[in-house]
Protein backbone atom coordinates (compact mmCIF):
# COMPACT_ATOMS: atom_id res chain seq x y z
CA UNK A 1 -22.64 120.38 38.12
CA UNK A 2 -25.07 119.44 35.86
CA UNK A 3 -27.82 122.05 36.97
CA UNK A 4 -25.44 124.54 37.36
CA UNK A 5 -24.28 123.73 33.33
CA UNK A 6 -27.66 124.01 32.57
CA UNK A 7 -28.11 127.14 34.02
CA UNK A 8 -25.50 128.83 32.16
CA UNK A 9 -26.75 127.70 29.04
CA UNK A 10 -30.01 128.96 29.92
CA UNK A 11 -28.69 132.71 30.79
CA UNK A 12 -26.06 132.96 27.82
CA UNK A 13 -29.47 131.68 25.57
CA UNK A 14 -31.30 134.02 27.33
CA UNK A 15 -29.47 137.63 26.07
CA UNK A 16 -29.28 136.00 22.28
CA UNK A 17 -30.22 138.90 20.13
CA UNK A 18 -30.11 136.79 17.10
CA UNK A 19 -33.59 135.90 15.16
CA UNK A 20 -32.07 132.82 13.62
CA UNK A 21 -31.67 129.17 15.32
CA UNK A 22 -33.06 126.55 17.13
CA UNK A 23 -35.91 126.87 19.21
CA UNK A 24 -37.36 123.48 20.36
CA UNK A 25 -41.65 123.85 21.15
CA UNK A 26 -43.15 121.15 22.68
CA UNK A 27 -47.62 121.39 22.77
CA UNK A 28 -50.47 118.45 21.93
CA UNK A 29 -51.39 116.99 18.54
CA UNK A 30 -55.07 119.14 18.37
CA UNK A 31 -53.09 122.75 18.91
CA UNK A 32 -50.08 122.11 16.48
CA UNK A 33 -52.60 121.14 13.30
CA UNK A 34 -55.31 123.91 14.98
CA UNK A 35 -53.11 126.84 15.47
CA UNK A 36 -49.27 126.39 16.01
CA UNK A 37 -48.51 125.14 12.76
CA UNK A 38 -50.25 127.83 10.26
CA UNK A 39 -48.58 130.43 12.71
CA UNK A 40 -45.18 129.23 12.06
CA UNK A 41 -45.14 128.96 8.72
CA UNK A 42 -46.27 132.73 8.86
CA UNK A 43 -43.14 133.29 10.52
CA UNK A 44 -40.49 131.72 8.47
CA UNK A 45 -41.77 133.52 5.58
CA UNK A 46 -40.10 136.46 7.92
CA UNK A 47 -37.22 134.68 9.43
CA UNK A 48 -36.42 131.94 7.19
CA UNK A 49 -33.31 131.37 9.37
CA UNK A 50 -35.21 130.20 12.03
CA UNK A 51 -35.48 126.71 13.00
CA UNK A 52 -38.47 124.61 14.85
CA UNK A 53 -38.23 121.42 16.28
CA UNK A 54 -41.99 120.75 17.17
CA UNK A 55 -42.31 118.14 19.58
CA UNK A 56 -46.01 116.90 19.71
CA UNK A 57 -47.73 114.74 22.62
CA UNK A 58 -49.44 115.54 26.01
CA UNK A 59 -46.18 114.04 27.90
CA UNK A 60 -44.58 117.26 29.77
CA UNK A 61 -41.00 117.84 28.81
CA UNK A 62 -38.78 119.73 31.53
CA UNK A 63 -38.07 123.12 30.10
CA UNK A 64 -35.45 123.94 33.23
CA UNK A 65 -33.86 120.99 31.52
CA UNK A 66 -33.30 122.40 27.86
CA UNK A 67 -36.74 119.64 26.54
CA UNK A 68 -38.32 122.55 25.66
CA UNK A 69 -37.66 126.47 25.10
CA UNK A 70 -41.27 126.63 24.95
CA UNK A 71 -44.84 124.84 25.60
CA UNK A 72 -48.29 125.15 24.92
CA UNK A 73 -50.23 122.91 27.10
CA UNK A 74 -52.84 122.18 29.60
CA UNK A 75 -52.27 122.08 32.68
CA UNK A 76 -50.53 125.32 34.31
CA UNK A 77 -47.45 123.93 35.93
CA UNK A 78 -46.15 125.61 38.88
CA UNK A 79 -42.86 125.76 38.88
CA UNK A 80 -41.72 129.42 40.18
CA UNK A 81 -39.24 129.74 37.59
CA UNK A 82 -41.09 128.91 34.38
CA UNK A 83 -43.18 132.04 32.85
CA UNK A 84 -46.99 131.12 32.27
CA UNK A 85 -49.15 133.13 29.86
CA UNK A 86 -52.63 132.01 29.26
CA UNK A 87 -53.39 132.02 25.50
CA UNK A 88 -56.85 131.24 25.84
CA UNK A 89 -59.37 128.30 25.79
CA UNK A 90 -60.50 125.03 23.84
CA UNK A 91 -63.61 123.47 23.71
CA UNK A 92 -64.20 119.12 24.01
CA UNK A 93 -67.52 118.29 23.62
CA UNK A 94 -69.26 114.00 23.32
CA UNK A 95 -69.28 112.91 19.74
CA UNK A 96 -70.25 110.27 18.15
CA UNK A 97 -70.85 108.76 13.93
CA UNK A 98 -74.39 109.28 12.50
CA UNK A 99 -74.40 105.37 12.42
CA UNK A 100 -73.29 104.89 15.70
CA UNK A 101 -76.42 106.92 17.41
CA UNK A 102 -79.13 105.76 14.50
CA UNK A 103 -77.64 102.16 15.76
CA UNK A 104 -77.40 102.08 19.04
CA UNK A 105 -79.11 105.24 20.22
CA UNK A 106 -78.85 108.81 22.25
CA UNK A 107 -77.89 108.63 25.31
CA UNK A 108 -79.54 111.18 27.57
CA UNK A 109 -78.23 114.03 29.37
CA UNK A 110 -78.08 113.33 32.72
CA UNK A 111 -78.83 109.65 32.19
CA UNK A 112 -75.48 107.93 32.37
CA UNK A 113 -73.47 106.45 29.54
CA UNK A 114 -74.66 102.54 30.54
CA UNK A 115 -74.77 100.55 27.55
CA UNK A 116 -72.52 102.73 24.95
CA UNK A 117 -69.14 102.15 23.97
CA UNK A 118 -66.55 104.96 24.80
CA UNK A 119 -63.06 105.80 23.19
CA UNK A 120 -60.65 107.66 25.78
CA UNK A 121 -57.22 108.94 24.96
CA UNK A 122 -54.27 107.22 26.43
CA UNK A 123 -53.07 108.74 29.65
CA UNK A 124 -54.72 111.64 29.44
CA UNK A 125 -54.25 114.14 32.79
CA UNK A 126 -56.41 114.33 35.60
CA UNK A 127 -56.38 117.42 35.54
CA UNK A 128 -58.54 117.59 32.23
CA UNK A 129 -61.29 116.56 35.19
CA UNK A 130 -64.13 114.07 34.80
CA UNK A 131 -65.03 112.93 31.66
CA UNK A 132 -68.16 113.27 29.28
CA UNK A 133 -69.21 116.11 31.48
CA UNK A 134 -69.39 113.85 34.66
CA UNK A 135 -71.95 110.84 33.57
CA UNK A 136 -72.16 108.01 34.85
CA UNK A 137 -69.80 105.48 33.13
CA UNK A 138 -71.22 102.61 35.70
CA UNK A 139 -72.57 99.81 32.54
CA UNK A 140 -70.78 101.63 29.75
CA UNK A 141 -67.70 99.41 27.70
CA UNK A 142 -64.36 101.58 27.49
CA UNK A 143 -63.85 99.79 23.34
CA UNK A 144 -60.47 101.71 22.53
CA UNK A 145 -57.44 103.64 24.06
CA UNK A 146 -55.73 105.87 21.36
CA UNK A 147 -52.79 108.38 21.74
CA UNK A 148 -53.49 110.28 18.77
CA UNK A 149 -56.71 112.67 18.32
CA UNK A 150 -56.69 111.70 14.80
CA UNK A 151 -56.59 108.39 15.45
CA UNK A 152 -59.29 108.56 18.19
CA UNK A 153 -61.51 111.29 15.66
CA UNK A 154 -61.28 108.30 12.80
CA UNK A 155 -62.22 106.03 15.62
CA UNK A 156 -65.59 108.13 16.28
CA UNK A 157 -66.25 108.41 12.55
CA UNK A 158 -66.06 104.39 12.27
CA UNK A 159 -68.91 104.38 14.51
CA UNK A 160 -66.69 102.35 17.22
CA UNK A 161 -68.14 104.66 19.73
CA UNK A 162 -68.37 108.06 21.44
CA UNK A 163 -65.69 110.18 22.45
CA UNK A 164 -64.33 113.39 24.06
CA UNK A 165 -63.17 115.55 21.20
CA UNK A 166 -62.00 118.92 20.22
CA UNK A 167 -64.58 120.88 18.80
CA UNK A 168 -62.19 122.52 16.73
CA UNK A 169 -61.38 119.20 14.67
CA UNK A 170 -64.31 116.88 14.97
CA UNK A 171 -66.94 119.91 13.82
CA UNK A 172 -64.56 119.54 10.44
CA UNK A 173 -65.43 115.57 10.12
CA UNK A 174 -69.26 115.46 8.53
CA UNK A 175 -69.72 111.75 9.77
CA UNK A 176 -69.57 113.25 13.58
CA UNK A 177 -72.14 115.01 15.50
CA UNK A 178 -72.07 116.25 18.94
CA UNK A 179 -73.75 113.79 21.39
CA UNK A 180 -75.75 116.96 23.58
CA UNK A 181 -75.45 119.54 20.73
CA UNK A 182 -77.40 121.91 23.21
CA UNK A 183 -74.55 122.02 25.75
CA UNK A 184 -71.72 124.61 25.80
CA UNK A 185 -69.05 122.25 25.21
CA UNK A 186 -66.55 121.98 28.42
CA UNK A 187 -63.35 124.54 28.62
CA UNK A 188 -59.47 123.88 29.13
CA UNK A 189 -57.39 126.59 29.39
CA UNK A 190 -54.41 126.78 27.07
CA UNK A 191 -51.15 127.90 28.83
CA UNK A 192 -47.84 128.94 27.09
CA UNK A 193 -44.62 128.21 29.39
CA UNK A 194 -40.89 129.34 28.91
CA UNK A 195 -38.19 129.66 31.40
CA UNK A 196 -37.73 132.83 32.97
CA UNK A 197 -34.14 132.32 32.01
CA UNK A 198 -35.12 132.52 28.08
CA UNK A 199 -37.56 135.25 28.24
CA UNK A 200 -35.53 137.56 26.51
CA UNK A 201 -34.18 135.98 23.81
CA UNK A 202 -35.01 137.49 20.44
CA UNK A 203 -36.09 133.96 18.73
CA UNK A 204 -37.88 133.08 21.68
CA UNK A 205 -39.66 136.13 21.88
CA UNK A 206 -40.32 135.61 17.81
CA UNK A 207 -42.01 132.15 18.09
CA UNK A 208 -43.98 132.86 21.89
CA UNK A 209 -45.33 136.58 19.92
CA UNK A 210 -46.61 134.59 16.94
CA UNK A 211 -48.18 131.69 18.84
CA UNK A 212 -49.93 134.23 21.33
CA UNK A 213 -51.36 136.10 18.08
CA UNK A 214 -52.39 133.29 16.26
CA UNK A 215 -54.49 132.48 19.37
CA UNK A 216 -55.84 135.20 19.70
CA UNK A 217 -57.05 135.34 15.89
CA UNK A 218 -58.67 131.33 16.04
CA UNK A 219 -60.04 131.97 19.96
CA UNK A 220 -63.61 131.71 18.91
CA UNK A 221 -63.15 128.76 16.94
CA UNK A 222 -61.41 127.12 19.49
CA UNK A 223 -63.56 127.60 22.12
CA UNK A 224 -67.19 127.08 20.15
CA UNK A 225 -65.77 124.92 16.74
CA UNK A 226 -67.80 125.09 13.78
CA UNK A 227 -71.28 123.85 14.27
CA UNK A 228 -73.14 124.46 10.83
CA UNK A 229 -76.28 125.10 12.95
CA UNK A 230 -75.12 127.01 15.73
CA UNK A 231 -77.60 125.67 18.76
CA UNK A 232 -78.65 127.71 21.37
CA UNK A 233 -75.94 127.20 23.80
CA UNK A 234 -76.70 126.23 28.32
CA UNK A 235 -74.16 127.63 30.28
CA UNK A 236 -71.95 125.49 31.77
């Protein structure tokens, strides 16, 4: 009874012509400071009546539940009924403080991460794949777990130790530098999912059209950051 409740809602929601109300967006701390957040306040200058609830983590919400009209995450999800649109890419690449590496050193590509300390986000997915590029971790000291990229970003910056980051922030911090500034940093593809149920709704349709243009405007910056001495790049 439940499902079939749901599924109502989900069809009458689904032929709303209205651009007013509630739409409820769920995607990660980096992409609603990066891009989701300048893009909405674009669009309320338009449709003031609409409302966002922006719900921000790397926990996946169940959109065939009503968690979420709409998300912007990583990774694809493949349920038949949810509609996937890739949006693009972001870049992570190893950073660490100035301090940190005049202190304890460069590690060397290729070498293994023995003897650094590492900062790793909190239950982050496997299917982000092996970190720092695939070194070796065997003799390295795993010093903090964060959930917050800010938090873990500060973390680097305090010279705690090196982390994954997105190049999009941490080229922004001047205490950071990239650990292998040579190397393309690694790609994860950026996926926007609604329910095939809500597809058509005119505020839905407002909010996924603005998100998908606003990545498409920062896609460079995303994938590449903002080195201030643009390296020549290996391929991956």
């Amino acid at each position: 009874m439940e499902a079939a409740a749901l599924a109502v809602e989900r069809l009458v929601t689904g032929h709303d012509a209205r651009s007013s109300g509630l739409v409820r967006l769920a995607t990660t701390e980096t992409l609603a400071h990066q891009v989701i957040l300048p893009a909405l306040a674009t669009l309320q200058e338009v449709h003031p009546q609409l409302q966002v609830d922006l719900l921000v983590g790397i926990r996946t919400l169940d959109i065939a539940r009503r968690q979420a009209d709409i998300a912007v995450r990583i990774p694809r999800p493949t349920d038949a009924n949810l509609i996937c649109r890739k949006l693009g890419e972001f870049g992570v690449a190893a950073y660490a403080s100035h301090r940190y590496l005049a202190a304890r050193g460069r590690p060397k590509r290729g070498a293994g991460l023995g003897g650094h300390s590492l900062i790793n986000y909190l239950g982050e997915p496997a299917a982000f794949g092996a970190p720092f590029r695939g070194e070796s971790l065997d003799g390295a000291r795993v010093a903090m777990h964060t959930t917050s990229t800010f938090t873990q970003m500060k973390a680097v910056a305090d010279g705690i130790g090196i982390s994954e980051l997105p190049c999009c922030l941490a080229d922004d911090y001047p205490e950071l530098e990239r650990v292998w500034p040579d190397e393309r940093p690694t790609m994860r593809p950026i996926w926007m999912v609604t329910h095939q149920d809500l597809r058509r709704a005119a505020k839905i349709r407002l909010v996924s059209n603005a998100i998908a243009d606003a990545f498409a405007g920062d896609a460079a910056i995303l994938r590449y950051g903002r080195l201030r001495k643009r390296p020549r790049l290996r391929s991956q």
